[in-house]
Protein backbone atom coordinates (compact mmCIF):
# COMPACT_ATOMS: atom_id res chain seq x y z
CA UNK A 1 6.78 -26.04 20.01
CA UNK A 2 4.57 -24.89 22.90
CA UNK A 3 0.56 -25.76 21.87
CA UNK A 4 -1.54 -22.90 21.06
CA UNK A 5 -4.79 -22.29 23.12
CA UNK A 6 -5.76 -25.37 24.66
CA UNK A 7 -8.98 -27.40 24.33
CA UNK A 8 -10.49 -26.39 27.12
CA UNK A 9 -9.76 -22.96 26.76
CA UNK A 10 -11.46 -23.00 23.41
CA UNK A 11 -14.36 -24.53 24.76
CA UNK A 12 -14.81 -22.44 27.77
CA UNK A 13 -14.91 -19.58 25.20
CA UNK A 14 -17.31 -20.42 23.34
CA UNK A 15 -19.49 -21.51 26.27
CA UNK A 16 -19.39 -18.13 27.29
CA UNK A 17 -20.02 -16.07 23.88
CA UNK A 18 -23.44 -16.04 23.55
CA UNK A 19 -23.96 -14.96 27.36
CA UNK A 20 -21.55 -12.42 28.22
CA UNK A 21 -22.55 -9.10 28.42
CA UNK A 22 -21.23 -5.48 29.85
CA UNK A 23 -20.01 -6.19 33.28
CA UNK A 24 -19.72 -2.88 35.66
CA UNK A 25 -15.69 -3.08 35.38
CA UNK A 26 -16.37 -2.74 31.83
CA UNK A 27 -18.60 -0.45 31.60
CA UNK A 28 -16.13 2.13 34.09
CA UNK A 29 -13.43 1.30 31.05
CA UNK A 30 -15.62 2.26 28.66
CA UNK A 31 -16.76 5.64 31.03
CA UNK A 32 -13.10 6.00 31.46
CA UNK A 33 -11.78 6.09 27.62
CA UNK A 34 -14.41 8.53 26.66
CA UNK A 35 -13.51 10.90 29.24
CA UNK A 36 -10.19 10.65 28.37
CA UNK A 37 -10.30 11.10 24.73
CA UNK A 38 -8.46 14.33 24.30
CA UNK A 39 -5.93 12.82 26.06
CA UNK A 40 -5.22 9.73 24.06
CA UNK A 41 -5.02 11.85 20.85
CA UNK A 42 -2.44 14.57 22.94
CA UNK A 43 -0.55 11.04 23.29
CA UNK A 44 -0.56 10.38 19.77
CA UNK A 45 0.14 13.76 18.45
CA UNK A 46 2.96 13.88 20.90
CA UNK A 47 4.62 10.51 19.59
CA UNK A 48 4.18 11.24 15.66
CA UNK A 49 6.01 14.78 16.63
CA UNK A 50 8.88 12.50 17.35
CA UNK A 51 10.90 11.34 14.06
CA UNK A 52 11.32 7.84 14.67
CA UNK A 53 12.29 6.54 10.89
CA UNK A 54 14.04 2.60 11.45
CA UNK A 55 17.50 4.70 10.69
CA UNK A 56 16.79 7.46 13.56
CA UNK A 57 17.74 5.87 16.54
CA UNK A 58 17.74 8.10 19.18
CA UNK A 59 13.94 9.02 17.95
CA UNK A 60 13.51 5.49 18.16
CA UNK A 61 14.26 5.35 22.10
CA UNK A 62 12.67 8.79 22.07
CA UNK A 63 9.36 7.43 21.41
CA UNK A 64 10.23 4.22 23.60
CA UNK A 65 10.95 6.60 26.39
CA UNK A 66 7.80 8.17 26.03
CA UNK A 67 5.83 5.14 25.81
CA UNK A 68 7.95 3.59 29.52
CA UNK A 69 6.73 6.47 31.02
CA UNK A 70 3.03 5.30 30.41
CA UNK A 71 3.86 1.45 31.50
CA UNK A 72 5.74 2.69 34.25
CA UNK A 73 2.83 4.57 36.05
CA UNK A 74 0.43 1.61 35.15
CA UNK A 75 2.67 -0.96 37.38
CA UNK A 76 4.67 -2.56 34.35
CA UNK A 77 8.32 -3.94 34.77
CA UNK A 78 9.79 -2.05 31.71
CA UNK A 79 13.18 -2.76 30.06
CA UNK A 80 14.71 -1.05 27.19
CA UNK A 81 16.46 -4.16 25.05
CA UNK A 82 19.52 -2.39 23.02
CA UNK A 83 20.83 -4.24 19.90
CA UNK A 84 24.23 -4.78 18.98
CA UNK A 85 25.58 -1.73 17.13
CA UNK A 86 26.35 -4.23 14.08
CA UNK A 87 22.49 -3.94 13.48
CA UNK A 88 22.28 -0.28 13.19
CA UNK A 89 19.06 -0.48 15.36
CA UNK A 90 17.74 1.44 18.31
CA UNK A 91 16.25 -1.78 20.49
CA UNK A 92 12.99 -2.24 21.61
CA UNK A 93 10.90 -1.86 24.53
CA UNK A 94 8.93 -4.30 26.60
CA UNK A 95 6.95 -4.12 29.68
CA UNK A 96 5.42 -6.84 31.63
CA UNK A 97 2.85 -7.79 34.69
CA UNK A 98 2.18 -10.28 36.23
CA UNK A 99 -0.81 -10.44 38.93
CA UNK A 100 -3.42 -13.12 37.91
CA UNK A 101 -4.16 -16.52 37.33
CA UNK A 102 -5.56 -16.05 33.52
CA UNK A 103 -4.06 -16.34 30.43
CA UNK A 104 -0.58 -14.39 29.08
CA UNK A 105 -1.60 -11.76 26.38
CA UNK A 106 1.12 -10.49 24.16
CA UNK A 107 0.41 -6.51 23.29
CA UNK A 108 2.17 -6.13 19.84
CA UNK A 109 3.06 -2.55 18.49
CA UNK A 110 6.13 -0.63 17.26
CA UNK A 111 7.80 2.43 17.57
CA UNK A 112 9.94 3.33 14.02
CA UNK A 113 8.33 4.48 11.18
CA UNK A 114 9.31 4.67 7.57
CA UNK A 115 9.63 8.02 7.61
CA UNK A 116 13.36 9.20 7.96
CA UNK A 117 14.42 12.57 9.43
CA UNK A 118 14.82 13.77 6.21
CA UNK A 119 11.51 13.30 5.17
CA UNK A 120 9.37 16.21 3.82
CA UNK A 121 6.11 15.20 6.03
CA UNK A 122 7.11 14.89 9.68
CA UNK A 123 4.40 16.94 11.87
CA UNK A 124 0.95 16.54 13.08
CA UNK A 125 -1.99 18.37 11.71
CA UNK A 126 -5.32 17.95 12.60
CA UNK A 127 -8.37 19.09 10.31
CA UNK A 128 -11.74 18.24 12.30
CA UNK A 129 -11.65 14.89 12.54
CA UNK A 130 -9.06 13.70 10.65
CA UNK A 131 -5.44 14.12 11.44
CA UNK A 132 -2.29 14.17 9.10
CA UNK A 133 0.80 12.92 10.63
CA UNK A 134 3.65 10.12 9.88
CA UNK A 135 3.09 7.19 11.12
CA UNK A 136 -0.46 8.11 13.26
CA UNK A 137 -2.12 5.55 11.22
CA UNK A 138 1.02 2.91 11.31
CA UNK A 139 1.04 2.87 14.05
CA UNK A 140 1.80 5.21 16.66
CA UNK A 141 -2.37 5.19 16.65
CA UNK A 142 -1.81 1.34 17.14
CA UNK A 143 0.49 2.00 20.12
CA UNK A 144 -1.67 4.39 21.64
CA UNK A 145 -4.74 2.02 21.87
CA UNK A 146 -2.75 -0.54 23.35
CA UNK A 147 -1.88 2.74 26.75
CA UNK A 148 -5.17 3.24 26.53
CA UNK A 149 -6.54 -0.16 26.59
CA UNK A 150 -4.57 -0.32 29.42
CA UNK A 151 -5.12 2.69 31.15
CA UNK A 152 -8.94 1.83 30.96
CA UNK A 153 -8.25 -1.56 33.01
CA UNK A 154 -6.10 0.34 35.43
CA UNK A 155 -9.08 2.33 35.98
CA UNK A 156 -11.68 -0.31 36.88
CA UNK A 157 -9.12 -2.10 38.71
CA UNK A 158 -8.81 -5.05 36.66
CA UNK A 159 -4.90 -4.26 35.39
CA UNK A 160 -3.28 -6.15 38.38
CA UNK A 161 -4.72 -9.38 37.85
CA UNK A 162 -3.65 -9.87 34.20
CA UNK A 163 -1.08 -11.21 33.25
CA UNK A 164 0.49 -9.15 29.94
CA UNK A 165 3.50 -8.64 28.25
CA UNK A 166 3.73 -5.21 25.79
CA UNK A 167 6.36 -5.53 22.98
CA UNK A 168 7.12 -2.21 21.04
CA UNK A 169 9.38 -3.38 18.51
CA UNK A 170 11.52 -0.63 17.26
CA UNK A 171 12.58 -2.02 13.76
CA UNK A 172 9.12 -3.41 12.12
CA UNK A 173 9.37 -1.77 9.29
CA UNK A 174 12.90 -2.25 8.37
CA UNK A 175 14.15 -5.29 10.57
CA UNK A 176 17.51 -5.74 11.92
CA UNK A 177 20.01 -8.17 10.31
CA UNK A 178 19.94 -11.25 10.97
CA UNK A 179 16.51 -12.18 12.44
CA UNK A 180 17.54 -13.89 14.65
CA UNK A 181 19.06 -11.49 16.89
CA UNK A 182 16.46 -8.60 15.84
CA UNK A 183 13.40 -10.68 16.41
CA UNK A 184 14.87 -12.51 19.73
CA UNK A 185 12.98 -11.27 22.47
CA UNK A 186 9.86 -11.04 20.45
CA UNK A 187 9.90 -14.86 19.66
CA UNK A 188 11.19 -15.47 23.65
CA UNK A 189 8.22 -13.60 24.80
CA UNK A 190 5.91 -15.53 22.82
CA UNK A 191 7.11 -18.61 24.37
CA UNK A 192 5.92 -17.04 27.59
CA UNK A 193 2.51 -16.19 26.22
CA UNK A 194 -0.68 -17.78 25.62
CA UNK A 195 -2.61 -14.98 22.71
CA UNK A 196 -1.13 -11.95 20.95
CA UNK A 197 -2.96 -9.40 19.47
CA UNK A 198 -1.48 -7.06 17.19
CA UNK A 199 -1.98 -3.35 16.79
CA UNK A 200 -1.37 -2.48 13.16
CA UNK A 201 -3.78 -0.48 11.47
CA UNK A 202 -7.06 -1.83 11.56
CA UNK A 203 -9.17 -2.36 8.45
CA UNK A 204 -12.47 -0.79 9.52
CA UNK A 205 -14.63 -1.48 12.58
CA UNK A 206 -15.98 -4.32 11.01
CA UNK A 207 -12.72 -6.73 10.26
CA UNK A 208 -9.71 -7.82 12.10
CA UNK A 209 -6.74 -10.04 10.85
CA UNK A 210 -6.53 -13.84 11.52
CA UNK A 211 -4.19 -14.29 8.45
CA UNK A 212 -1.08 -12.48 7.12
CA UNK A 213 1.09 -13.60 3.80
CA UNK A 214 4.64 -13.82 4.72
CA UNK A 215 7.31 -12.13 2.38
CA UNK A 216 10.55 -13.03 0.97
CA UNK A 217 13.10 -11.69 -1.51
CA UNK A 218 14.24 -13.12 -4.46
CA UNK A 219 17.28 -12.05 -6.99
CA UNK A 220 17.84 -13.19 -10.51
CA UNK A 221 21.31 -13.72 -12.03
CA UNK A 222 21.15 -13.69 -15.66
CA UNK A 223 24.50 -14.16 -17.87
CA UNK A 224 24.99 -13.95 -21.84
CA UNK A 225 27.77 -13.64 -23.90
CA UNK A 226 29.10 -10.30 -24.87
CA UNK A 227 29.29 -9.94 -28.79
CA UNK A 228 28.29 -7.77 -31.13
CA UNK A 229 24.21 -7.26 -31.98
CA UNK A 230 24.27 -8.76 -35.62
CA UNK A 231 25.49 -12.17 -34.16
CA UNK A 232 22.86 -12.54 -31.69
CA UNK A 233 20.97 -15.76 -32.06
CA UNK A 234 23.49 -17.12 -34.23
CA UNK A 235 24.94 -20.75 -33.13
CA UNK A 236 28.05 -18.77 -31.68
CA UNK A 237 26.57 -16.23 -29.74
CA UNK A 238 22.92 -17.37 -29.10
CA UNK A 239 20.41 -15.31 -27.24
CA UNK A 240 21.90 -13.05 -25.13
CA UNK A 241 20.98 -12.09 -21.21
CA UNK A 242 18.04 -10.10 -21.64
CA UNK A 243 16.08 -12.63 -24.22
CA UNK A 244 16.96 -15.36 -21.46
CA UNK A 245 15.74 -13.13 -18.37
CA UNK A 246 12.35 -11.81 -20.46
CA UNK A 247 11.76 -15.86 -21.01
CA UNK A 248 12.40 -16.70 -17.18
CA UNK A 249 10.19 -13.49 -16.35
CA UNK A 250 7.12 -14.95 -18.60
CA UNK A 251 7.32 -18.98 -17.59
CA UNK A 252 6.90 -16.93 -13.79
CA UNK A 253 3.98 -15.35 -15.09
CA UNK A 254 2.62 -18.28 -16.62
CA UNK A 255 3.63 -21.47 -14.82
CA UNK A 256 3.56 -19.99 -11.02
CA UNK A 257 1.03 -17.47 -11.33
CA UNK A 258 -2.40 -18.79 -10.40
CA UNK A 259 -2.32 -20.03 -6.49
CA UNK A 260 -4.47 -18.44 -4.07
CA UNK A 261 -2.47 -15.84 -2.43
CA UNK A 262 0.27 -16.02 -3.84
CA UNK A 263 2.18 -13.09 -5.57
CA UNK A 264 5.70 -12.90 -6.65
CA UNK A 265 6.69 -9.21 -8.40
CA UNK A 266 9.73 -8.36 -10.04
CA UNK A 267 10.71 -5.24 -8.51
CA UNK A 268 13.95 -3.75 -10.66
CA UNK A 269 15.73 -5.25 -13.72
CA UNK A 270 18.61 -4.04 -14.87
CA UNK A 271 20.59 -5.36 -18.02
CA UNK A 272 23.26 -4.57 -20.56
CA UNK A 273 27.29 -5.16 -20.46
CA UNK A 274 27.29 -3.69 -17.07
CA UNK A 275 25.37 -3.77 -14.13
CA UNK A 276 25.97 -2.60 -10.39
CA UNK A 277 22.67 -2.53 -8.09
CA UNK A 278 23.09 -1.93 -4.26
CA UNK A 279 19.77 -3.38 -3.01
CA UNK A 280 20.65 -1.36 0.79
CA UNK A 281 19.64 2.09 -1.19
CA UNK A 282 17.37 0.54 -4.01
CA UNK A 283 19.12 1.92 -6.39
CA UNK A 284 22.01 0.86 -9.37
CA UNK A 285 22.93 1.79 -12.71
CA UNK A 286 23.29 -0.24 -16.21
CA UNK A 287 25.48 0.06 -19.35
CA UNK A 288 24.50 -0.66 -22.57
CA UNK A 289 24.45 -0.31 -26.01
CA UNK A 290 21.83 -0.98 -28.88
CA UNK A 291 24.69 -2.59 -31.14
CA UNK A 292 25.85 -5.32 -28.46
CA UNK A 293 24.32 -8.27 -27.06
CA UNK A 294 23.52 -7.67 -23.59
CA UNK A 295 25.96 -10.08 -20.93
CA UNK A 296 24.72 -9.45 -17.78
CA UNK A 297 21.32 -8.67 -16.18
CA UNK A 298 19.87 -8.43 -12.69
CA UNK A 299 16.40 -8.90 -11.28
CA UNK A 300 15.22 -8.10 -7.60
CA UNK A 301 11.93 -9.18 -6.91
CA UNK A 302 9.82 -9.91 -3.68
CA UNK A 303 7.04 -13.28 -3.20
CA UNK A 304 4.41 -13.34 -1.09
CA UNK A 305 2.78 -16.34 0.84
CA UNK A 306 -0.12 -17.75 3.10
CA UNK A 307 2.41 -20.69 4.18
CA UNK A 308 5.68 -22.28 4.38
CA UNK A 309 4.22 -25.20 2.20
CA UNK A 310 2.93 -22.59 -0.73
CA UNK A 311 6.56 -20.20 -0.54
CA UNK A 312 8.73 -23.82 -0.38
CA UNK A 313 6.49 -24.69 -4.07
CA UNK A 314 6.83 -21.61 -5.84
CA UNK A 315 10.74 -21.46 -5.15
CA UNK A 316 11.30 -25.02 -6.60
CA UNK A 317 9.05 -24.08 -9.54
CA UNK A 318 11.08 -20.95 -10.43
CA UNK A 319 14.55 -22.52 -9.47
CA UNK A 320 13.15 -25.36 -12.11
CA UNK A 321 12.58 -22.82 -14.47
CA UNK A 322 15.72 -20.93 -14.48
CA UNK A 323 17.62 -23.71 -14.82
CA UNK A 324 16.43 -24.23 -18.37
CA UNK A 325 18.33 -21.54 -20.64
CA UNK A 326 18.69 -20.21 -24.29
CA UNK A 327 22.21 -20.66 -25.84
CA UNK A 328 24.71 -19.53 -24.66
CA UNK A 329 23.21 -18.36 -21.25
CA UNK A 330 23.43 -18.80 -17.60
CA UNK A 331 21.09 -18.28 -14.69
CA UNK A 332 20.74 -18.66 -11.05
CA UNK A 333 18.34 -17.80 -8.73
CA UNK A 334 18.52 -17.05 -4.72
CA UNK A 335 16.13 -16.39 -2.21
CA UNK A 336 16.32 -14.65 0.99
CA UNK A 337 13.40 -14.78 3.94
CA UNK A 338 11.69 -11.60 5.53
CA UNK A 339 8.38 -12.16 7.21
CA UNK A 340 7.23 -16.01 7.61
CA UNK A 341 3.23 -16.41 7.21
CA UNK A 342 0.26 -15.76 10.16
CA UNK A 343 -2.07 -19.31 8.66
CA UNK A 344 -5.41 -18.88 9.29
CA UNK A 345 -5.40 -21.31 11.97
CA UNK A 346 -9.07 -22.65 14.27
CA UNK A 347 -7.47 -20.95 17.39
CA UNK A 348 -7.22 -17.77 15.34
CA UNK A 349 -10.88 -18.01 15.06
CA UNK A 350 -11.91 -18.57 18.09
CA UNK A 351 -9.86 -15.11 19.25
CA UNK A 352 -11.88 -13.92 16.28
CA UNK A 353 -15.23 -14.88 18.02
CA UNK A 354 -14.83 -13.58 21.23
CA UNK A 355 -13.60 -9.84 19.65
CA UNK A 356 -17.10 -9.96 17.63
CA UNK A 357 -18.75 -10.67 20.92
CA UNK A 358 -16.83 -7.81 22.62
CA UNK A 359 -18.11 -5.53 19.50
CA UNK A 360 -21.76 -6.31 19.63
CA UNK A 361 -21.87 -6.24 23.32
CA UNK A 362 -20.55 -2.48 22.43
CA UNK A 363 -22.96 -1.89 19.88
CA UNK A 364 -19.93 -1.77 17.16
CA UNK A 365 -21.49 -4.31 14.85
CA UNK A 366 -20.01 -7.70 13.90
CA UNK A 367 -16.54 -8.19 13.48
CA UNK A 368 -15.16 -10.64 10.41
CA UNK A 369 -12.42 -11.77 8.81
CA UNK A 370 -10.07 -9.69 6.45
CA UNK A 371 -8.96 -10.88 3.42
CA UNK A 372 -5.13 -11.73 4.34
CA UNK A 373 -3.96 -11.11 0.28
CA UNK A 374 -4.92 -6.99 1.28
CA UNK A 375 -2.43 -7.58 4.48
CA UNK A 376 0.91 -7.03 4.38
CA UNK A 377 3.39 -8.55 6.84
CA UNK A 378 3.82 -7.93 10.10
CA UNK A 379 5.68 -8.52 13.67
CA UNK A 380 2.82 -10.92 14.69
CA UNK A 381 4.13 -13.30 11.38
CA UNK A 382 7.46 -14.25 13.46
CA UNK A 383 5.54 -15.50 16.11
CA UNK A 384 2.11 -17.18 14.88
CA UNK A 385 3.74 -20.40 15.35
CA UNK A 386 4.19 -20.35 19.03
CA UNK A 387 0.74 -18.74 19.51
CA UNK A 388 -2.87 -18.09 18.37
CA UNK A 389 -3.62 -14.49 17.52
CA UNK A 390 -5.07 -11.50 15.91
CA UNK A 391 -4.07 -8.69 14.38
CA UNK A 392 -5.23 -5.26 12.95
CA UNK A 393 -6.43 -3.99 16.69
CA UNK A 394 -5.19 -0.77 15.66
CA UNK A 395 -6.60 2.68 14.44
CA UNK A 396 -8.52 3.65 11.21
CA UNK A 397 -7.13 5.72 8.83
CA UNK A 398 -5.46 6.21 5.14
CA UNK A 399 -2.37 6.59 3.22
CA UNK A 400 -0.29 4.74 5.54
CA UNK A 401 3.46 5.20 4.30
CA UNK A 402 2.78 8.11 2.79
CA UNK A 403 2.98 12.34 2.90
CA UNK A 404 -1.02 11.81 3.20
CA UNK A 405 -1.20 9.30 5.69
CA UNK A 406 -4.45 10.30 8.36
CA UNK A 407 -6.02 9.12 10.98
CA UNK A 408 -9.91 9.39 12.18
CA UNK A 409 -10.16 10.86 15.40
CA UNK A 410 -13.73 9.54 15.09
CA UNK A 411 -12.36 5.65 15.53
CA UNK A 412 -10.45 5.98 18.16
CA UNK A 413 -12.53 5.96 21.20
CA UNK A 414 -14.28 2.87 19.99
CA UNK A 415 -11.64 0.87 18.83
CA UNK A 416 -10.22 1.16 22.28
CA UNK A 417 -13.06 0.17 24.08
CA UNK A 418 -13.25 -2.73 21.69
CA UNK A 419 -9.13 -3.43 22.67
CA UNK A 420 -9.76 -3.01 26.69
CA UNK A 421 -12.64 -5.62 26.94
CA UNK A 422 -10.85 -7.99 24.50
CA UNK A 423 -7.99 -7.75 26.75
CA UNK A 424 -10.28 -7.88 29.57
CA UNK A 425 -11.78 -11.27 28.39
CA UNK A 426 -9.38 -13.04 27.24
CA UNK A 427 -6.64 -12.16 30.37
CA UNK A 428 -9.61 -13.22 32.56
CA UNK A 429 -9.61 -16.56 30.96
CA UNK A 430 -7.68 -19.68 33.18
């Protein structure tokens, strides 16, 4: 495993904090985003007009296009990375330069949405300043700051000696299957890099992310025997499926519930004499009847974690607990991974630092911490153990993954000032 940020480079960063200021290339990228406002939000309106739900695929590359045009004029190398059809995904798109001497910053955004093209909400409106669209909040906002944070440094001539490489993943919200083919290139390019920074949706001007829980899935198998109600919890028949999952369901509540951040949630249940769930659509039915004891049940639930250590516990506690049953029962229990976790790690921290720097030197106001248990997961999970990073670099906004999902216009201009010198600083590093 390649070290994260070095020593030295921590040191040399923190040497520097308290006496940088606004240089003159900075201050022509700041000069040169708030001329160009109107034209970063044409950008975004542009993209969101662009179905790109995980399942559209040619909107997908649509929006990748769109975005290669952008890294093309700036002097990238761009290459569109198609998946194999088994995945059902469009690809991704990554760009990279290479000119200086510095440090190699990862750019993190992506270009699906959850919003499929038969979605009711699927157009840009904007109302003053705040904007209604899919996905301009998560995170084709997010994907705009990174142009634009680029743009800027074109501007003030500082693009060709960085070093960067832009990922725009185009299955984040619904990755391909299995990981390790979807998430290939991502991991790969992190190998190559030295800091990522991640454009999800940011959680006011005041916070960024150093932490993110990881997610996995977890399904419950619950078996009884079939029989007719006025037996049930007799020495022949016993308890029944549903008693047994209901006590499985409470020792979770009440013998893994309590850890800091972490959350496990039982997401669908379904129980009787017959059961078929198809967890690709969400959706399944159950037979039943009030006058038989219930034989099979199903439960589909998801955990969330701050680490390996704390998802590896909880499992073995609620495999120990299942394996206890009422009579005449049967239970198993199987897990499946997603998202691993972003720790909160010192080099994390230090990236932290210098983007509170960057935001007072602005006159933004101090940057902290947010709280990772309000985070969910992200691309910038699959890669946190390669590299130090943040995340939440993105736009402001509200009712992300939803019909009412906004942006404010208002953020954008300084959130992308904030994103160019953080790029500027920390790709100017050695």
């Amino acid at each position: 495993m390649k070290l994260c940020i070095n020593l030295i480079f921590v040191l040399l960063l923190n040497l520097t904090l308290s006496a940088q200021t606004i240089t003159s290339a900075e201050e022509k990228m700041v000069q040169y985003l708030r001329a160009n406002e109107k034209s970063q939000i044409d950008l975004i309106e542009k993209s969101v007009n662009i179905n790109s739900g995980t399942l559209n695929l040619k909107g997908v590359k649509e929006v990748g296009m769109l975005y290669k045009a952008e890294l093309d004029a700036l002097g990238f190398t761009t290459r569109w990375i198609t998946m194999p059809d088994s995945l059902q995904r469009a690809g991704h798109l990554f760009a990279e330069i290479n000119g200086g001497t510095g440090k190699t910053l990862l750019l993190i955004g992506h270009l699906d949405t959850v919003f499929e093209e038969d979605h009711e909400f699927q157009n840009f409106k904007r109302t003053d300043s705040i904007a209604y669209g899919p996905a301009a909040n998560d995170m084709k906002g997010g994907n705009a700051v990174i142009i634009y944070a680029l743009r800027a440094l074109h501007a003030a001539g500082e693009l060709k000696n960085k070093n960067i490489i832009v990922a725009f993943t185009g299955d984040e919200e619904k990755p391909g299957s299995p990981l390790s083919i979807s998430r290939h290139d991502l991991i790969e390019a992190a190998r190559k890099g030295d800091i990522a920074l991640g454009f999800e949706t940011a959680s006011g001007m005041h916070h960024a992310t150093v932490a993110r829980r990881g997610s996995s899935g977890w399904e419950l198998e619950v078996k009884g025997k079939q029989a007719h109600s006025s037996g049930i919890f007799s020495e022949n028949v016993g308890a029944g499926a549903i008693f047994e999952a209901a006590r499985i369901l409470n020792a979770f509540y009440t013998d893994v519930k309590g850890e800091a951040l972490l959350t496990f949630n039982p997401g669908v249940i379904l129980g009787g004499t017959q059961v078929d769930y198809d967890p690709g659509q969400a959706k399944g039915t159950a037979y039943g009847k009030t006058n038989v004891v219930a034989s099979e049940l199903v439960v589909h639930g998801g955990l969330r974690f701050i680490s390996e250590e704390q998802k590896e516990n909880a499992r073995n506690k609620m495999r120990e607990i299942v394996k206890i049953n009422h009579p005449h029962t049967s239970a198993s229990i199987t897990f499946s991974d997603s998202y691993p976790a972003m720790k909160p790690t010192e080099g994390n921290m230090t990236l932290l630092k210098v983007l509170d720097k960057v935001s007072q030197d602005l006159g933004h106001g101090k940057v902290e911490a947010y709280d990772p248990g309000r985070r969910g997961a992200a691309d910038i999970s699959f890669i946190a153990e390669f590299v130090d990073g943040l995340d939440g670099l993105g736009v402001m906004g509200s009712g992300a993954h939803s019909p009412s999902e906004t942006i404010d216009l208002r953020t954008i201009t300084p959130l992308t000032e904030r994103a160019a010198l953080l790029i500027h600083r920390l790709g100017s590093a050695e």
